[in-house]
C-alpha atoms as a PDB file:
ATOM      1  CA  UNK A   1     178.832 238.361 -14.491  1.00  0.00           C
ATOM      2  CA  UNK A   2     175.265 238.852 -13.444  1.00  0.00           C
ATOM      3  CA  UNK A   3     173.478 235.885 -12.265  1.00  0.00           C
ATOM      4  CA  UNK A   4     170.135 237.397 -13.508  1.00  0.00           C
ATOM      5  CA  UNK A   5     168.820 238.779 -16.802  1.00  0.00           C
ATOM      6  CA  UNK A   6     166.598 242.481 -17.559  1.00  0.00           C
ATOM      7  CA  UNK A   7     162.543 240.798 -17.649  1.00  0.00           C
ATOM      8  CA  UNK A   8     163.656 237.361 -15.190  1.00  0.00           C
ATOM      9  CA  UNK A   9     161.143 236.920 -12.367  1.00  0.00           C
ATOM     10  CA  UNK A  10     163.135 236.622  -8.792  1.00  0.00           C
ATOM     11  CA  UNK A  11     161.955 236.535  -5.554  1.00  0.00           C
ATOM     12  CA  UNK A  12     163.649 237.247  -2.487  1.00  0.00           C
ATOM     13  CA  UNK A  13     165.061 234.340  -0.592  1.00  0.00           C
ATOM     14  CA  UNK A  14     163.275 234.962   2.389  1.00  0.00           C
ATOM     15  CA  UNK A  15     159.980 234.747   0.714  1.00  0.00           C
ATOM     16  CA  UNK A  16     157.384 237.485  -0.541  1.00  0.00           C
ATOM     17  CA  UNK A  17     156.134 238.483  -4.498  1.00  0.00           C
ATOM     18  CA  UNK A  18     157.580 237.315  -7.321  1.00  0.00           C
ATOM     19  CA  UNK A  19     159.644 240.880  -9.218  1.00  0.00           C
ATOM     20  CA  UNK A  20     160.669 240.846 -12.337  1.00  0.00           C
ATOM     21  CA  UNK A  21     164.162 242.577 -13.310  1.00  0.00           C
ATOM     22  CA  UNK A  22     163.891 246.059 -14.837  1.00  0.00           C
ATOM     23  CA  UNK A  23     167.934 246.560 -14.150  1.00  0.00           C
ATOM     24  CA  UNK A  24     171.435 245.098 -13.924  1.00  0.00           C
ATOM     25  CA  UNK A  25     173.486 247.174 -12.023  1.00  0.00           C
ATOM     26  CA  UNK A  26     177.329 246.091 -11.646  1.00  0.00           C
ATOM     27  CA  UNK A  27     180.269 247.025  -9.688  1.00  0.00           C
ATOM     28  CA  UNK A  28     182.448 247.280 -12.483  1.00  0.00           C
ATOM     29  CA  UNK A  29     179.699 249.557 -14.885  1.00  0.00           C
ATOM     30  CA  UNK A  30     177.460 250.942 -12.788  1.00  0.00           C
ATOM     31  CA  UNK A  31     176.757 253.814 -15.508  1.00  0.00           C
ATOM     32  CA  UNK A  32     173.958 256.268 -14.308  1.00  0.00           C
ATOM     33  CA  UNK A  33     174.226 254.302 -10.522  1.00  0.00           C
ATOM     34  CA  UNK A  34     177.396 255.464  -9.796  1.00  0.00           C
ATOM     35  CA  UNK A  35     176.466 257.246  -6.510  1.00  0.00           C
ATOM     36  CA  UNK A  36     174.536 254.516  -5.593  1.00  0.00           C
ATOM     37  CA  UNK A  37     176.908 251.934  -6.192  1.00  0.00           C
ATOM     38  CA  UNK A  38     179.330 253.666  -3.971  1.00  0.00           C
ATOM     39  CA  UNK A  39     177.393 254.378  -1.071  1.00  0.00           C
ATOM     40  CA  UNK A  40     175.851 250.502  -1.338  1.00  0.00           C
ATOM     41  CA  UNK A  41     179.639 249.694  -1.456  1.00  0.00           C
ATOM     42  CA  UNK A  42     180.441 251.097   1.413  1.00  0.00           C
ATOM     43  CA  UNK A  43     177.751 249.152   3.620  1.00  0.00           C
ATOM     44  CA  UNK A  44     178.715 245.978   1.557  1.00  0.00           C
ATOM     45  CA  UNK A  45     182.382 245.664  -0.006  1.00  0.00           C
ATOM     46  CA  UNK A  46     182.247 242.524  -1.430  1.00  0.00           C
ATOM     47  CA  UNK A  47     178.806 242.773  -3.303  1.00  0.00           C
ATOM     48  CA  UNK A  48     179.682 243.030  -7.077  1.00  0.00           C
ATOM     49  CA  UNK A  49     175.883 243.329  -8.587  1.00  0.00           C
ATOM     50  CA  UNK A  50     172.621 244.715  -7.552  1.00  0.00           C
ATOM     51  CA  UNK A  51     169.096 244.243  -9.357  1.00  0.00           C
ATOM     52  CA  UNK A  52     166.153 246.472  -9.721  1.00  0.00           C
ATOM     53  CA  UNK A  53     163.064 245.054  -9.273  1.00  0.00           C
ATOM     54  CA  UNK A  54     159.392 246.264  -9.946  1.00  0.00           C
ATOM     55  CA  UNK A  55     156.472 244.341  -9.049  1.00  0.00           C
ATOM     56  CA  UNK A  56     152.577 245.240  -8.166  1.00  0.00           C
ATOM     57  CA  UNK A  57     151.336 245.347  -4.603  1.00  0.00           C
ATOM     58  CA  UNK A  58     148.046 245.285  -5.318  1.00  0.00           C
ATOM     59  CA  UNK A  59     147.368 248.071  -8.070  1.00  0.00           C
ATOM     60  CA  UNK A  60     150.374 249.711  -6.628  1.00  0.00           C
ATOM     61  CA  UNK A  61     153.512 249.599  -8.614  1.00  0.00           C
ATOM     62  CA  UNK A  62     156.470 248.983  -6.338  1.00  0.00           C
ATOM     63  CA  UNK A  63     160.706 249.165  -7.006  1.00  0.00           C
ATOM     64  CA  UNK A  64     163.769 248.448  -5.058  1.00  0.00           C
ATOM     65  CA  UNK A  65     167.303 247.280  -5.083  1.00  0.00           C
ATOM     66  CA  UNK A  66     168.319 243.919  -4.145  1.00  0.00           C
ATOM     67  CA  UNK A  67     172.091 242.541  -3.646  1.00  0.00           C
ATOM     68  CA  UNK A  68     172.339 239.021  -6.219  1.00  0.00           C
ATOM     69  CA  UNK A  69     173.164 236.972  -2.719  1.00  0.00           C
ATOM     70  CA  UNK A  70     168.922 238.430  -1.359  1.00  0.00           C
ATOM     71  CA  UNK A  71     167.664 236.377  -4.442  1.00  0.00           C
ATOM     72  CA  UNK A  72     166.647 232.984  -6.322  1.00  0.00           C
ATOM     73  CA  UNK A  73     165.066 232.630  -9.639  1.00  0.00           C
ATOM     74  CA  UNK A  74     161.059 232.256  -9.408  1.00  0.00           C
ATOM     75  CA  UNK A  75     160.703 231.256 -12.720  1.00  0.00           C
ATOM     76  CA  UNK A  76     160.093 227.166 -13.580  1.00  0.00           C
ATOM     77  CA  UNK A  77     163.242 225.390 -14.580  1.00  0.00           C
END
């Protein structure tokens, strides 16, 4: 079960801008990711659900893929 939910603001463990989620993208349902789930699994077995992320960089709009392990939740408990 995914850890994070579609419009959460993360950030990456390590530091930098707070992203919000645009995707879920699991192991077991990786629907339109299926090629990328398979070549992510095969640098990383055990990693069961990745995250897309957009956030601005400036007025640039920026996206990647994080593993669930790479991030914490930025937004106040």
């Amino acid at each position: 079960m995914a850890k994070f939910k579609l419009g959460e603001t993360v950030q990456l463990r390590s530091g930098g801008p707070e992203m919000t989620v645009i995707n879920v993208i699991e192991k077991a349902n990786p629907g339109q990711w299926k090629m990328y789930v398979l070549r992510w699994l095969a640098e990383n077995p055990a990693v069961e659900t990745w995250y897309q992320t957009q956030w601005f960089e400036g007025a640039t709009l920026k996206k990647e893929v994080f593993i669930e392990l790479a991030l914490d939740s930025a937004e106040m408990e």
